[in-house]
Protein backbone atom coordinates (compact mmCIF):
# COMPACT_ATOMS: atom_id res chain seq x y z
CA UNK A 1 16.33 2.93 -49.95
CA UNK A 2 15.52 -0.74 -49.34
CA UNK A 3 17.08 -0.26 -45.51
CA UNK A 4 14.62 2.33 -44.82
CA UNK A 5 11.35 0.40 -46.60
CA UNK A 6 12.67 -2.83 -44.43
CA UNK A 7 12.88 -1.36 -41.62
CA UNK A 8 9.52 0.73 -42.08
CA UNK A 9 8.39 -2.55 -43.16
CA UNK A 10 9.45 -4.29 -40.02
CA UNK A 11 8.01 -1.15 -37.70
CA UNK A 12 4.70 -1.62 -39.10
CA UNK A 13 4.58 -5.33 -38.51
CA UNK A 14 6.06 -4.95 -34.99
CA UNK A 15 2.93 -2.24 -33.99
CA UNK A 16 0.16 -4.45 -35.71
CA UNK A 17 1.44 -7.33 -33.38
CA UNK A 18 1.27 -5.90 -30.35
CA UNK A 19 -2.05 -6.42 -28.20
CA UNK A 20 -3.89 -3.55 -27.26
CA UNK A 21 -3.25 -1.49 -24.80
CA UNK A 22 -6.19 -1.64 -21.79
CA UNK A 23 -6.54 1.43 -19.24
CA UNK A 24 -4.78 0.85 -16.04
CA UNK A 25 -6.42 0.68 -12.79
CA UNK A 26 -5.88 3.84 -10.74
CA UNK A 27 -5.63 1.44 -7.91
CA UNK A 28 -3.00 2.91 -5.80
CA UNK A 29 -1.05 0.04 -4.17
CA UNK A 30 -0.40 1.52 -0.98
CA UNK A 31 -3.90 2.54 0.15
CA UNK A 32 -7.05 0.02 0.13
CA UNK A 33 -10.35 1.09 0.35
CA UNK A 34 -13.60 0.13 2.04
CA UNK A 35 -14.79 -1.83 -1.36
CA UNK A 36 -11.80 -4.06 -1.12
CA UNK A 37 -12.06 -4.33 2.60
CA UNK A 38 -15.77 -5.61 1.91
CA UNK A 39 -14.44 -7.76 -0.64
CA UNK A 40 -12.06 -9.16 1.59
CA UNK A 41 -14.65 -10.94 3.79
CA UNK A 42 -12.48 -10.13 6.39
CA UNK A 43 -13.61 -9.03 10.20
CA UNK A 44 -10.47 -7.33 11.01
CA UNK A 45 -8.25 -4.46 9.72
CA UNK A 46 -5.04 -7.08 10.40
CA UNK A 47 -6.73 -10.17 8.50
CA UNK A 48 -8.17 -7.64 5.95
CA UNK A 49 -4.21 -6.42 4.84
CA UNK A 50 -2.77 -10.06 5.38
CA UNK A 51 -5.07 -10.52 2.62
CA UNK A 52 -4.79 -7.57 0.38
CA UNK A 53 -1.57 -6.58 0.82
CA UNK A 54 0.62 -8.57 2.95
CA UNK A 55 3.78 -6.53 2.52
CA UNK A 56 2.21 -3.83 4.84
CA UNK A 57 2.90 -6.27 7.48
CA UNK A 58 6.60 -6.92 6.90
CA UNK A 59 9.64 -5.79 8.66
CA UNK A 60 11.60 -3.50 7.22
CA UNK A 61 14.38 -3.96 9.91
CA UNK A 62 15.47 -2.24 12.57
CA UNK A 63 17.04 1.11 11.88
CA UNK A 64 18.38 2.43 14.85
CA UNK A 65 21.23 1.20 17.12
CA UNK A 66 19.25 2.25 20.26
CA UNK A 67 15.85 3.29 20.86
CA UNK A 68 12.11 2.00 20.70
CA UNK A 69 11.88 0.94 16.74
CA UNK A 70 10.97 -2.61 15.57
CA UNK A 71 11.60 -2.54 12.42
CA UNK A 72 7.40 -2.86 11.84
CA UNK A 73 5.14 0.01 10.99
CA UNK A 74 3.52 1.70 13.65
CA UNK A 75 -0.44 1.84 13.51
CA UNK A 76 -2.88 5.29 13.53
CA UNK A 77 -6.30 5.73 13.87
CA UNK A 78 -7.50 8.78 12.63
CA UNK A 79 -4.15 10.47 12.55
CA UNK A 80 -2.95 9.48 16.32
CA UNK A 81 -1.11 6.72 17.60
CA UNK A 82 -3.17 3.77 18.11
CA UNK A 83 -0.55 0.66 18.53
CA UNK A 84 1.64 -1.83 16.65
CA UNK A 85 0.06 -4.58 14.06
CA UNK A 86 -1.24 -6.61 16.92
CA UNK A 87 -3.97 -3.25 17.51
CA UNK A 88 -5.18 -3.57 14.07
CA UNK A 89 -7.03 -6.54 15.30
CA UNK A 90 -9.07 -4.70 17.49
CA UNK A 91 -10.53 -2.60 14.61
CA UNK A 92 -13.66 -4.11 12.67
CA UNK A 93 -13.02 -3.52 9.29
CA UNK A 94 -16.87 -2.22 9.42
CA UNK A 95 -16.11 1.17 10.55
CA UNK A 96 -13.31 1.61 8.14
CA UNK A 97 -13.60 4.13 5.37
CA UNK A 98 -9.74 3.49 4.24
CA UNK A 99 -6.34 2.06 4.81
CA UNK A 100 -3.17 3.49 4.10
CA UNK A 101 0.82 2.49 4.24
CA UNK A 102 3.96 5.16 4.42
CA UNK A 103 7.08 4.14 3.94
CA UNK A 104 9.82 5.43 6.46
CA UNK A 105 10.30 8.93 4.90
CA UNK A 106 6.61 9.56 4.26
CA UNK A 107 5.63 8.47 8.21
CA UNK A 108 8.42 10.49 9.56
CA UNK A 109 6.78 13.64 8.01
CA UNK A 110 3.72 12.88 8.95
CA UNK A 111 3.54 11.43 11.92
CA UNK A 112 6.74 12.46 13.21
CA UNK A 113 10.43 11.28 13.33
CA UNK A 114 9.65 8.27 15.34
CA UNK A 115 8.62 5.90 12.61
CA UNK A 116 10.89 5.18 10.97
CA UNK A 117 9.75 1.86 9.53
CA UNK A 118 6.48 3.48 8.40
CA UNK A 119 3.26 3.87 9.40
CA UNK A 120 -0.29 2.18 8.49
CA UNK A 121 -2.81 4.61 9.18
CA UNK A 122 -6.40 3.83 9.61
CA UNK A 123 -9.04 6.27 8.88
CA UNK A 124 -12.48 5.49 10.30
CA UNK A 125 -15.85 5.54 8.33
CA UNK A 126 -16.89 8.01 10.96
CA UNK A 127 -14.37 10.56 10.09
């Protein structure tokens, strides 16, 4: 009987301890919108993520023995191929609405079997 009021004891003082919990932001981490591109104060899509979220930008290696992959994401604009990172530069982070990264698997279904080492799609503010 005094095991289970100790350790009732010692539940109760654990809970009334602990901070509060706070809601999480529904931010999802792969995808930034055009209030964080604003934010960023950036003029370009490619300084925009370098700022926001850098790891968009990395290589993931090269996974094939032969062929065209670089082991970087490939870059869309409104669901077709527009280039590799060095295109995002072109695109004034103005007429963006949002950005979005897919790992290997997701680009491959999407965009087709080619990437590999994902995709960063752009979609326009015009769209």
């Amino acid at each position: 009987m005094r095991m289970v009021l100790l350790v009732g004891l010692v539940a109760a003082l654990a809970t009334s301890c602990t901070p509060p919990t706070t809601a999480r932001s529904s931010r999802d981490p792969n995808v930034i919108t055009s209030d964080e591109l604003v934010a960023s104060q950036a003029t370009n899509a490619f300084d925009a993520i370098r700022r926001l979220r850098p790891n968009f930008l990395t290589s993931r290696g090269v996974t094939t023995l032969r062929g065209a992959d670089t082991g970087y994401p490939r870059v869309y604009l409104d669901r077709v191929l527009f280039g590799d990172l060095n295109s995002l530069k072109n695109l004034s982070v103005n007429g963006i609405r949002e950005i979005h990264y897919y790992n290997g698997p997701e680009a491959s279904g999407r965009f087709g079997l080619d990437n590999v080492s994902g995709a960063i799609e752009v979609i326009s503010a015009a769209r």
